[in-house]
Protein backbone atom coordinates (compact mmCIF):
# COMPACT_ATOMS: atom_id res chain seq x y z
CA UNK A 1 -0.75 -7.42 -1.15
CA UNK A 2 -4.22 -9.16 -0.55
CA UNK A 3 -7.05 -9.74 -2.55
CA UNK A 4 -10.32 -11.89 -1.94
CA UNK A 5 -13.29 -13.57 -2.92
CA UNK A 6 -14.79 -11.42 -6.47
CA UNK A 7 -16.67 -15.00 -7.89
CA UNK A 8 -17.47 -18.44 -6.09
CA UNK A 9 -15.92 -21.64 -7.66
CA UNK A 10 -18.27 -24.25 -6.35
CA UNK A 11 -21.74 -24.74 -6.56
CA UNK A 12 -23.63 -27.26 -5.33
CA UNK A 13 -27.76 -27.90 -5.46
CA UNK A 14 -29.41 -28.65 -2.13
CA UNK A 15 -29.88 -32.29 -1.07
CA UNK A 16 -32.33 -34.24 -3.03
CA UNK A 17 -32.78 -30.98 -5.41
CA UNK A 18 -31.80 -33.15 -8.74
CA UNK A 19 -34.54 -35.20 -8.53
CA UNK A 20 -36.93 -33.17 -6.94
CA UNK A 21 -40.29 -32.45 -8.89
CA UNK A 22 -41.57 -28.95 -9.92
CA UNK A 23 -43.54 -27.54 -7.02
CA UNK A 24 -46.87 -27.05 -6.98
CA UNK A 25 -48.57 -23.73 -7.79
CA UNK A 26 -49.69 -23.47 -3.79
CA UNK A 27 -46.40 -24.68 -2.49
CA UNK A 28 -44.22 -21.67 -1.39
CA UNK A 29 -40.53 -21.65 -4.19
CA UNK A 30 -38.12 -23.62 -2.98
CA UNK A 31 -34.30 -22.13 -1.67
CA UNK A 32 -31.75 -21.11 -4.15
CA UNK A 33 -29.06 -23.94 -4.01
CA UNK A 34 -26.47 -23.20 -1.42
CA UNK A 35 -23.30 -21.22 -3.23
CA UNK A 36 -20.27 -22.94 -1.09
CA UNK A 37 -16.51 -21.51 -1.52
CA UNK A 38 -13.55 -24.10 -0.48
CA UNK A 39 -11.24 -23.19 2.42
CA UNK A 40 -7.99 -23.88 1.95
CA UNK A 41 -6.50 -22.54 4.87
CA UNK A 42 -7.20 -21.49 8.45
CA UNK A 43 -5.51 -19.28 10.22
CA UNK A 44 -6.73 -18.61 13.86
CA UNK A 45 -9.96 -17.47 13.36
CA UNK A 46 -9.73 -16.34 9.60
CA UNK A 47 -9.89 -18.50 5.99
CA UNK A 48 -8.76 -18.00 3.35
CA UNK A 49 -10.54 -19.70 0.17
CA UNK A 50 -9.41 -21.24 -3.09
CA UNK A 51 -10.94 -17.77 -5.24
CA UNK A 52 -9.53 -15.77 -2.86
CA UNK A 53 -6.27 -17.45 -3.52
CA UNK A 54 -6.59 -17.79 -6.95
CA UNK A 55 -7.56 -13.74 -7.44
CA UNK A 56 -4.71 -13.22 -5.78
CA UNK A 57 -2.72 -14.64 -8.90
CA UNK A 58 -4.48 -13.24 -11.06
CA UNK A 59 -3.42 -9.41 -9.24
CA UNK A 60 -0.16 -10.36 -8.69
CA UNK A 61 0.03 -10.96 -12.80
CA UNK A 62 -1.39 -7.82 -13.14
CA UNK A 63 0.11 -5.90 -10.10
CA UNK A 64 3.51 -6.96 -12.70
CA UNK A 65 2.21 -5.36 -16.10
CA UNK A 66 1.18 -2.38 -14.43
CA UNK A 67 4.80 -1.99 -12.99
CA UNK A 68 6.01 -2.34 -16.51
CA UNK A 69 8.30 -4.96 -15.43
CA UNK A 70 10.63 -5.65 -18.13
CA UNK A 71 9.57 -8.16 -20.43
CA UNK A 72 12.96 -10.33 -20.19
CA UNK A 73 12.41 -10.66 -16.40
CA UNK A 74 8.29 -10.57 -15.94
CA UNK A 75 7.77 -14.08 -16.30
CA UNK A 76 10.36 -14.99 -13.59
CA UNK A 77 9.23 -12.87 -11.40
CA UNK A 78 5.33 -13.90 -12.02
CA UNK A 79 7.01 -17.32 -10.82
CA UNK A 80 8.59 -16.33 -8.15
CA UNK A 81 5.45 -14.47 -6.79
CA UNK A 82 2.82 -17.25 -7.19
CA UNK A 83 5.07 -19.45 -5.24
CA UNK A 84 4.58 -17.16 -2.38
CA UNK A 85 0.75 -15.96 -3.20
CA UNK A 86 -0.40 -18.52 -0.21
CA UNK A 87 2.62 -17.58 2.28
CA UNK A 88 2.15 -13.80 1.52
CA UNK A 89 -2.26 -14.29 2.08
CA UNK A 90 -1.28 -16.08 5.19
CA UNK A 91 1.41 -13.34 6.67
CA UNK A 92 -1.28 -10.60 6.21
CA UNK A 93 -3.19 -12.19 8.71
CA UNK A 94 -1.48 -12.91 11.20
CA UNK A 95 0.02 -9.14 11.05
CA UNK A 96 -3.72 -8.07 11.46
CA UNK A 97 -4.04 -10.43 13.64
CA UNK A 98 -1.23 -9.43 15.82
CA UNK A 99 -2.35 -5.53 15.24
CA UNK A 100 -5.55 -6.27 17.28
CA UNK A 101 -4.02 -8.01 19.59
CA UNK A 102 -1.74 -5.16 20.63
CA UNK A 103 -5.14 -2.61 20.10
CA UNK A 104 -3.36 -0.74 17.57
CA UNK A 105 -5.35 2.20 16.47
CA UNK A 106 -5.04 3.04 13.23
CA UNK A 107 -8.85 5.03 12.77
CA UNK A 108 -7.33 8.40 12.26
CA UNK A 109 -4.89 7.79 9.64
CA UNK A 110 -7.14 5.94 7.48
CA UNK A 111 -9.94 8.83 8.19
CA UNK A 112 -6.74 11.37 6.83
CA UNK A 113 -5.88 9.10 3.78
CA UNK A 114 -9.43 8.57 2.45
CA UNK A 115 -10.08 12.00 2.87
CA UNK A 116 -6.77 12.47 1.03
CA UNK A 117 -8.02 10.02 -2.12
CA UNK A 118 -11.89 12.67 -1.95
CA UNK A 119 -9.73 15.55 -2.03
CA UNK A 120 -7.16 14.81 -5.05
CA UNK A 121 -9.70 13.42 -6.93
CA UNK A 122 -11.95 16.57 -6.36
CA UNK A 123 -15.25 14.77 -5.43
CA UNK A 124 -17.04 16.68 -2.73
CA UNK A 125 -20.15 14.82 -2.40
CA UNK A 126 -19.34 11.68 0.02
CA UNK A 127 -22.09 9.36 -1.79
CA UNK A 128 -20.74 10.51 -5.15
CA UNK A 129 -16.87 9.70 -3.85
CA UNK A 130 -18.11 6.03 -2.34
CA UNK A 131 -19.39 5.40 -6.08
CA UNK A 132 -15.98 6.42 -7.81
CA UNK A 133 -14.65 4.23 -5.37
CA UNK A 134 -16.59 1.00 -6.35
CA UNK A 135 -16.39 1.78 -10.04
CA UNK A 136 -12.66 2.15 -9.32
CA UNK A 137 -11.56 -0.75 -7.31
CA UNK A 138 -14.65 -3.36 -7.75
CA UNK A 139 -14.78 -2.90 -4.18
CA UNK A 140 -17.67 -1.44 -1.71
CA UNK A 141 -16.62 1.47 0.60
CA UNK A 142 -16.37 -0.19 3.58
CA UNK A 143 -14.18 -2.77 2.15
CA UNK A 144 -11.92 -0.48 0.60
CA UNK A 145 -11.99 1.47 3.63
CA UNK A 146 -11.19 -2.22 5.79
CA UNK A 147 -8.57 -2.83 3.49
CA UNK A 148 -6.42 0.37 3.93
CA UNK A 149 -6.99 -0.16 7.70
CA UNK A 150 -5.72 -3.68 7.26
CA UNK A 151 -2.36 -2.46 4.98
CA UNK A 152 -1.91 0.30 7.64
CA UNK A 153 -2.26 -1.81 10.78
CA UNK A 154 0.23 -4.29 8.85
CA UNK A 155 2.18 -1.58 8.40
CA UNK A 156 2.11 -0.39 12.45
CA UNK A 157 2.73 -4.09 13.19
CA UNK A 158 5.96 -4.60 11.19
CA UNK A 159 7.29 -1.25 12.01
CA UNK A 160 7.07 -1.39 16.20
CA UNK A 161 8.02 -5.32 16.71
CA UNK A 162 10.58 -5.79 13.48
CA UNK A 163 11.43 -2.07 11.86
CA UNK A 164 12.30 -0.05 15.27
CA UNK A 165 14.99 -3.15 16.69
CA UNK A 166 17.15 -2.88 13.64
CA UNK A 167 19.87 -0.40 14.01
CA UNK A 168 22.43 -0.10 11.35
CA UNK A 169 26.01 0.78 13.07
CA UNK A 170 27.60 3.99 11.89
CA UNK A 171 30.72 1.87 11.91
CA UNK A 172 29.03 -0.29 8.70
CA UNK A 173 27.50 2.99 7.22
CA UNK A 174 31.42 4.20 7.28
CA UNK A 175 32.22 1.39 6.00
CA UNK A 176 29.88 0.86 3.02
CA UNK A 177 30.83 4.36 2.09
CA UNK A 178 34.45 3.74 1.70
CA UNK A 179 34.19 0.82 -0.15
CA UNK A 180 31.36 2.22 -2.50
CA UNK A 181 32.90 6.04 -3.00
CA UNK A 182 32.59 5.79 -6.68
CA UNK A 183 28.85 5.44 -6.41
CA UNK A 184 28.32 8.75 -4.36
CA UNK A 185 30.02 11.30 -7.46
CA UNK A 186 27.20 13.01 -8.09
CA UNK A 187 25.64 16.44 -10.74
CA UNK A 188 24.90 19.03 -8.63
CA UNK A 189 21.29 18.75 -7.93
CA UNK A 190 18.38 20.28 -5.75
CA UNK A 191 16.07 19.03 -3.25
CA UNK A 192 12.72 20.85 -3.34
CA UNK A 193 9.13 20.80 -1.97
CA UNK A 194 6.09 22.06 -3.79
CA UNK A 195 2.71 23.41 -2.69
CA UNK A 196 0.34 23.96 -5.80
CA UNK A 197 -3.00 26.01 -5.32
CA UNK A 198 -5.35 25.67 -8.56
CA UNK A 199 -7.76 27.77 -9.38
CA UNK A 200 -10.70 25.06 -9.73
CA UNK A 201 -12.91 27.79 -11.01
CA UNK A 202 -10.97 28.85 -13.66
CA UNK A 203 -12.12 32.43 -13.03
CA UNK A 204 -10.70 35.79 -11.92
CA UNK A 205 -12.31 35.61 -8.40
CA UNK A 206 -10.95 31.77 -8.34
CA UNK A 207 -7.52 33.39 -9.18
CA UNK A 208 -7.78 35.75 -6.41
CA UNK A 209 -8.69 33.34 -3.99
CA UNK A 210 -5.95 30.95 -4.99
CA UNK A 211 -3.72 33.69 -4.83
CA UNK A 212 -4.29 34.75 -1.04
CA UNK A 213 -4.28 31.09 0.19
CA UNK A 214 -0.70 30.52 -1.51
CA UNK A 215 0.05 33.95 -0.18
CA UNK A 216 -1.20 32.77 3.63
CA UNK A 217 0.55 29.16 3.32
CA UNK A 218 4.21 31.24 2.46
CA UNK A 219 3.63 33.22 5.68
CA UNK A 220 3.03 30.44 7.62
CA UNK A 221 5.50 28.43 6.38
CA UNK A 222 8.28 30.98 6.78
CA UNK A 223 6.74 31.35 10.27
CA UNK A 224 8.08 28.42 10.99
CA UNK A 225 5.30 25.40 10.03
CA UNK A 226 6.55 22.45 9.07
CA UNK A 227 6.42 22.37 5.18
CA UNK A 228 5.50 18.98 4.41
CA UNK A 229 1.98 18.70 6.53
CA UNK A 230 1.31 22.14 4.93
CA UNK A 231 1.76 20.54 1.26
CA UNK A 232 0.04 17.49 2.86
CA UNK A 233 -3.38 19.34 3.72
CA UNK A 234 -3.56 22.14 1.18
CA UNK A 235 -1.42 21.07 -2.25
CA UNK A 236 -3.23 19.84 -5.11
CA UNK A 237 -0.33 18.61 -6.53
CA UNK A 238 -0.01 14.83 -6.82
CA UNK A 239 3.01 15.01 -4.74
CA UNK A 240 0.88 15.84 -1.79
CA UNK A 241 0.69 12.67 -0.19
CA UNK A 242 4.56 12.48 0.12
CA UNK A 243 4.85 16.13 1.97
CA UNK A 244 5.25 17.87 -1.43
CA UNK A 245 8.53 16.39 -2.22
CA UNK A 246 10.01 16.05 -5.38
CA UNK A 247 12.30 14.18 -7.11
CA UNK A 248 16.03 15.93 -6.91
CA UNK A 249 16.71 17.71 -9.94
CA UNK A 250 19.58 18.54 -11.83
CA UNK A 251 20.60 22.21 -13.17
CA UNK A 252 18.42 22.37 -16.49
CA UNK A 253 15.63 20.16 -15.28
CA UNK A 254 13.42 22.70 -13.64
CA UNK A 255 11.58 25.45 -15.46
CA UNK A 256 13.89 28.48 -16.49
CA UNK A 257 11.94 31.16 -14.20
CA UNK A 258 11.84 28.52 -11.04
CA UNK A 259 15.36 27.61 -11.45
CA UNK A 260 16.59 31.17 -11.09
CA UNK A 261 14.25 31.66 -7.44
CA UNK A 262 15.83 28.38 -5.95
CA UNK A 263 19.19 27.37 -7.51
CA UNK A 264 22.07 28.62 -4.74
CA UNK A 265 19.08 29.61 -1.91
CA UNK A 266 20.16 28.39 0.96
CA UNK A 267 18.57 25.52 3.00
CA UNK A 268 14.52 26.20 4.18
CA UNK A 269 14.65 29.14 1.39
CA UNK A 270 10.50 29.40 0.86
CA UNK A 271 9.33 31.18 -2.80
CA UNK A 272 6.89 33.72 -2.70
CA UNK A 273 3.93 32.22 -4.45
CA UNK A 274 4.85 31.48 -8.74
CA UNK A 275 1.60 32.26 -10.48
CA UNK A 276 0.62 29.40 -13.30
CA UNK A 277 -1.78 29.48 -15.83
CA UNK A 278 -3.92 27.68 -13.59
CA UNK A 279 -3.20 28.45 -10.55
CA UNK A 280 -0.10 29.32 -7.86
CA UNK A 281 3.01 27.31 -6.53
CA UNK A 282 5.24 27.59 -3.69
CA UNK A 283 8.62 26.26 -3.54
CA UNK A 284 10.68 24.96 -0.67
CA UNK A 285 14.50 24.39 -1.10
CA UNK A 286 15.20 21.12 1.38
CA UNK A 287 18.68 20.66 0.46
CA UNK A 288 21.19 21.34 -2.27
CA UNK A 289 24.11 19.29 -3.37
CA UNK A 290 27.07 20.73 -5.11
CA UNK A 291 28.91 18.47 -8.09
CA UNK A 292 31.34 16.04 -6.92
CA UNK A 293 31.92 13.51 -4.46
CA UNK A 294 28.87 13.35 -1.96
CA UNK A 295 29.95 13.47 1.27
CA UNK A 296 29.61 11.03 4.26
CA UNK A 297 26.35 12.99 5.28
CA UNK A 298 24.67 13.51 2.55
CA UNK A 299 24.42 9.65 1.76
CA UNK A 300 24.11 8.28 5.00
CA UNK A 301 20.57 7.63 5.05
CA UNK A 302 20.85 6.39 1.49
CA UNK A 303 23.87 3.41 2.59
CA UNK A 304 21.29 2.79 5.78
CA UNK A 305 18.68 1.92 3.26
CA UNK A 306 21.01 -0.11 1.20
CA UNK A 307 21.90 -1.93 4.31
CA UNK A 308 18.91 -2.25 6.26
CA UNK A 309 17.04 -4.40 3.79
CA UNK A 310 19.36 -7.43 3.67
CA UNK A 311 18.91 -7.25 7.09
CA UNK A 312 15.41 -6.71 7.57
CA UNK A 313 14.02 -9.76 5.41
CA UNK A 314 15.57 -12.39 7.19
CA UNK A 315 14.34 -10.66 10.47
CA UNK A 316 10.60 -9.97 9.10
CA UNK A 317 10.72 -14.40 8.53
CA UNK A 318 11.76 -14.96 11.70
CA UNK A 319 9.12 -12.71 13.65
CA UNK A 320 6.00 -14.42 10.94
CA UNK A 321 7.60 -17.69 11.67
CA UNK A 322 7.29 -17.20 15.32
CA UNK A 323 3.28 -16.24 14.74
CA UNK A 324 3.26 -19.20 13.05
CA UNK A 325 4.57 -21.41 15.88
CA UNK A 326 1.89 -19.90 18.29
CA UNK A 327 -0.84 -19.90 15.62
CA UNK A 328 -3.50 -22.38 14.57
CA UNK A 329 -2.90 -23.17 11.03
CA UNK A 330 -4.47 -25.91 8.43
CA UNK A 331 -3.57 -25.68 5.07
CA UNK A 332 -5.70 -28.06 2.57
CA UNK A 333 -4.32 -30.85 0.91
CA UNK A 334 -2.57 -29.90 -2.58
CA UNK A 335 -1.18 -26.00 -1.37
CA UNK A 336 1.55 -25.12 0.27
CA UNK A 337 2.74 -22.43 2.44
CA UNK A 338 6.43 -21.89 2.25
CA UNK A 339 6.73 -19.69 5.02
CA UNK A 340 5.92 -22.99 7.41
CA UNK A 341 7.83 -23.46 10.20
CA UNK A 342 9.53 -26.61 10.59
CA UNK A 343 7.97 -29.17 12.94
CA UNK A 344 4.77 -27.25 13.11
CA UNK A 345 2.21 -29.50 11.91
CA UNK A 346 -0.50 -27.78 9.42
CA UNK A 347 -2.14 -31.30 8.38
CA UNK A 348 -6.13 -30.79 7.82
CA UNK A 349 -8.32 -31.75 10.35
CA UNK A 350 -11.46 -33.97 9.21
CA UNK A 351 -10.92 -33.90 5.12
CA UNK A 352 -13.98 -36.29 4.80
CA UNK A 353 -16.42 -34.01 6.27
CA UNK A 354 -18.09 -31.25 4.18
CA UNK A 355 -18.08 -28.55 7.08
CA UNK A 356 -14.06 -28.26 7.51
CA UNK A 357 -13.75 -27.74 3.46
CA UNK A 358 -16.43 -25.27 2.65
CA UNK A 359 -18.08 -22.55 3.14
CA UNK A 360 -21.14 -20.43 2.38
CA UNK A 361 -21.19 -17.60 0.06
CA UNK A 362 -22.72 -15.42 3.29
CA UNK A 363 -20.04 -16.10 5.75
CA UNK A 364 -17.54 -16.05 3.19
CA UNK A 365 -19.16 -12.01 3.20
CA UNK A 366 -18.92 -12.13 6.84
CA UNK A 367 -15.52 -13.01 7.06
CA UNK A 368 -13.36 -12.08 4.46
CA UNK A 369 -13.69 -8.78 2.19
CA UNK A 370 -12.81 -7.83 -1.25
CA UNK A 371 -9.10 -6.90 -1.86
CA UNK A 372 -9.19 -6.90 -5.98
CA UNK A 373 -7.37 -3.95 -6.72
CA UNK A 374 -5.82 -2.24 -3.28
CA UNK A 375 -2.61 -1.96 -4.87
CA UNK A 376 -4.05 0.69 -7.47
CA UNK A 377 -4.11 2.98 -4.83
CA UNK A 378 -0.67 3.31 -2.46
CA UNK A 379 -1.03 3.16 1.09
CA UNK A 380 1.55 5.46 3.69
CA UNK A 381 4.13 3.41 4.91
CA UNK A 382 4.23 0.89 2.26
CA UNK A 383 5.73 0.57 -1.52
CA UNK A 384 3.93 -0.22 -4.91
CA UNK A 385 6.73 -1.95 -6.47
CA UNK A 386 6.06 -4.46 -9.10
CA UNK A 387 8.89 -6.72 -7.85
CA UNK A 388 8.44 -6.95 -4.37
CA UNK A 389 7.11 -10.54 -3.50
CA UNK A 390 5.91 -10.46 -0.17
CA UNK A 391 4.76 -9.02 3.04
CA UNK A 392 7.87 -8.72 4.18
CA UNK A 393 8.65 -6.12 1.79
């Protein structure tokens, strides 16, 4: 969503240095020049500066390509998403913003989801994990670990004051549903959830051991645990993140020997543990749909989806539109936020003195970090998608 300052765009030599003469041997080195960054925004307390904005351009171009949006439609939506770069950079912080204001705590769940990255990844060593980190996002540790905080805490923000007062009527779901029936004929299909154990090892005692964990998690989960935190905490699957679901899957999809365990088990079924070359995986049935028309239930939360978003973006505007009103915002001379609220004046204060326009390289560290390549790595609560074009998505 955010990125922020990777190079400085200005530099300018102390006053005088040009024509300064070459010290003398006794005479202690002069300063570096000062390395100043232009602000071309304020919001509150917070910048934001012309690199930052202009990285931000150059990850939304590349957020795109990695989405492998089609080639027929990429450069319109490039457009479309650089007209909004500035509006989005401003939203995120006044969400933070907001988040701190309300002291929403969000310490825990970024502890989980870092911890989460470490484990897929399989780097035990903490120093050895906060290197793969840099080398992976350009980013420090504690700026990638600021920067999940900030998505989450966005995240918290948009789901308590906009998310949780939108309530789709059952009367409109009904609706929909009537009026969109020949979009709900579906294959029969399964739902599943997967725990995978892997022998790491890749030896017998590594089998064994991987063997009587699978063999604990089934107990437990026919016990009565809920399935997804158990995929969550132990799978080494990638689909651990999302509680071990899986896409639904058609008759012919899944492996011959795993289709015959789960195909017609009924609902919460639970596999005894399916040895792999490389391991063992348990299966969960969630769900199963037979062929035909879906009913009413079994798409509702689908048509709620479909319905909630047209909603929801006009609703998500009007709540950053009413931070706006109550914020203090200047926005430089030659940009443009179109998220601004009419009659709210943004004009820049002072443009003829140096202090309101720039800023040093060091406070630029102080107060704004590194958000190159966040996107890389999908946060809970939010989506990756190539096409969405702002915070509001």
């Amino acid at each position: 969503m955010t990125t922020c300052v990777r190079t400085l765009m200005l530099s300018l030599a102390l006053m005088g240095a040009g024509a300064a003469q070459s010290p003398a041997p006794t005479k202690p080195p002069e300063k570096a020049p000062a390395m100043l960054e232009q602000i071309i925004a304020k919001v509150n307390g917070d910048i934001i500066t012309r690199s930052e904005y202009e990285q931000e351009l150059v990850t939304i171009e590349a957020r795109l390509k990695a989405a492998k949006v089609p080639p027929d439609r990429f450069q319109q939506i490039l457009n479309a998403q650089k007209v909004t770069a500035l509006r989005d950079l401003i939203d995120q912080r006044l969400l933070v913003q907001r988040g701190k204001e309300l002291d929403v705590n969000v310490d825990g769940e970024v502890t989980k989801y870092m911890a989460r990255i470490q484990s897929e990844n399989k780097i035990a060593d903490p120093d050895k994990f906060q290197e793969w980190v840099r080398e992976a996002t350009g980013m420090s540790y504690e700026d990638f670990r600021s920067d999940v905080r900030d998505r989450m805490l966005t995240q918290r923000v948009i789901g308590s004051e906009v998310s949780s007062k939108i309530n789709i009527p059952k009367a409109d779901v009904e609706k929909y549903y009537n009026e969109h029936k020949q979009e709900f004929v579906r294959q029969e299909r399964i739902f599943l959830r997967e725990i995978k154990i892997t022998n790491t090892s890749k030896t017998e005692e590594g089998m064994a051991a991987a063997e009587k964990k699978a063999k604990d998690l089934v107990a437990r989960a026919r016990k009565g645990e809920r399935f997804p935190e158990l995929a969550r905490d132990n799978s080494d699957s990638q689909t651990a993140q999302e509680g071990g679901q899986i896409p639904p899957m058609e008759k012919g999809m899944l492996r011959e020997d795993i289709e015959k365990l789960v195909w017609g088990q009924a609902k919460n079924y639970v596999t005894d543990p399916i040895k792999l070359d490389d391991g063992y995986l348990i299966v969960k049935v969630d769900d199963q749909h037979n062929a035909g028309q879906a009913t009413l239930e079994e798409v509702e939360n689908e048509i709620k989806e479909r319905l909630y978003n047209p909603v929801f973006e006009p609703k998500i505007r009007e709540y950053l539109s009413e931070l706006r009103r109550n914020a203090f915002l200047e926005i430089r001379e030659g940009y443009t936020d179109v998220g601004a609220v009419k009659g709210k004046t943004t004009a820049w204060n002072d443009p003829a003195l140096l202090r309101p326009e720039t800023i040093t390289k060091e406070e630029v560290a102080a107060q704004a970090r590194s958000r190159r390549l966040l996107w890389m790595f999908p946060v809970p609560g939010t989506k990756a998608s190539g096409e969405g074009v702002s915070t509001s998505k």
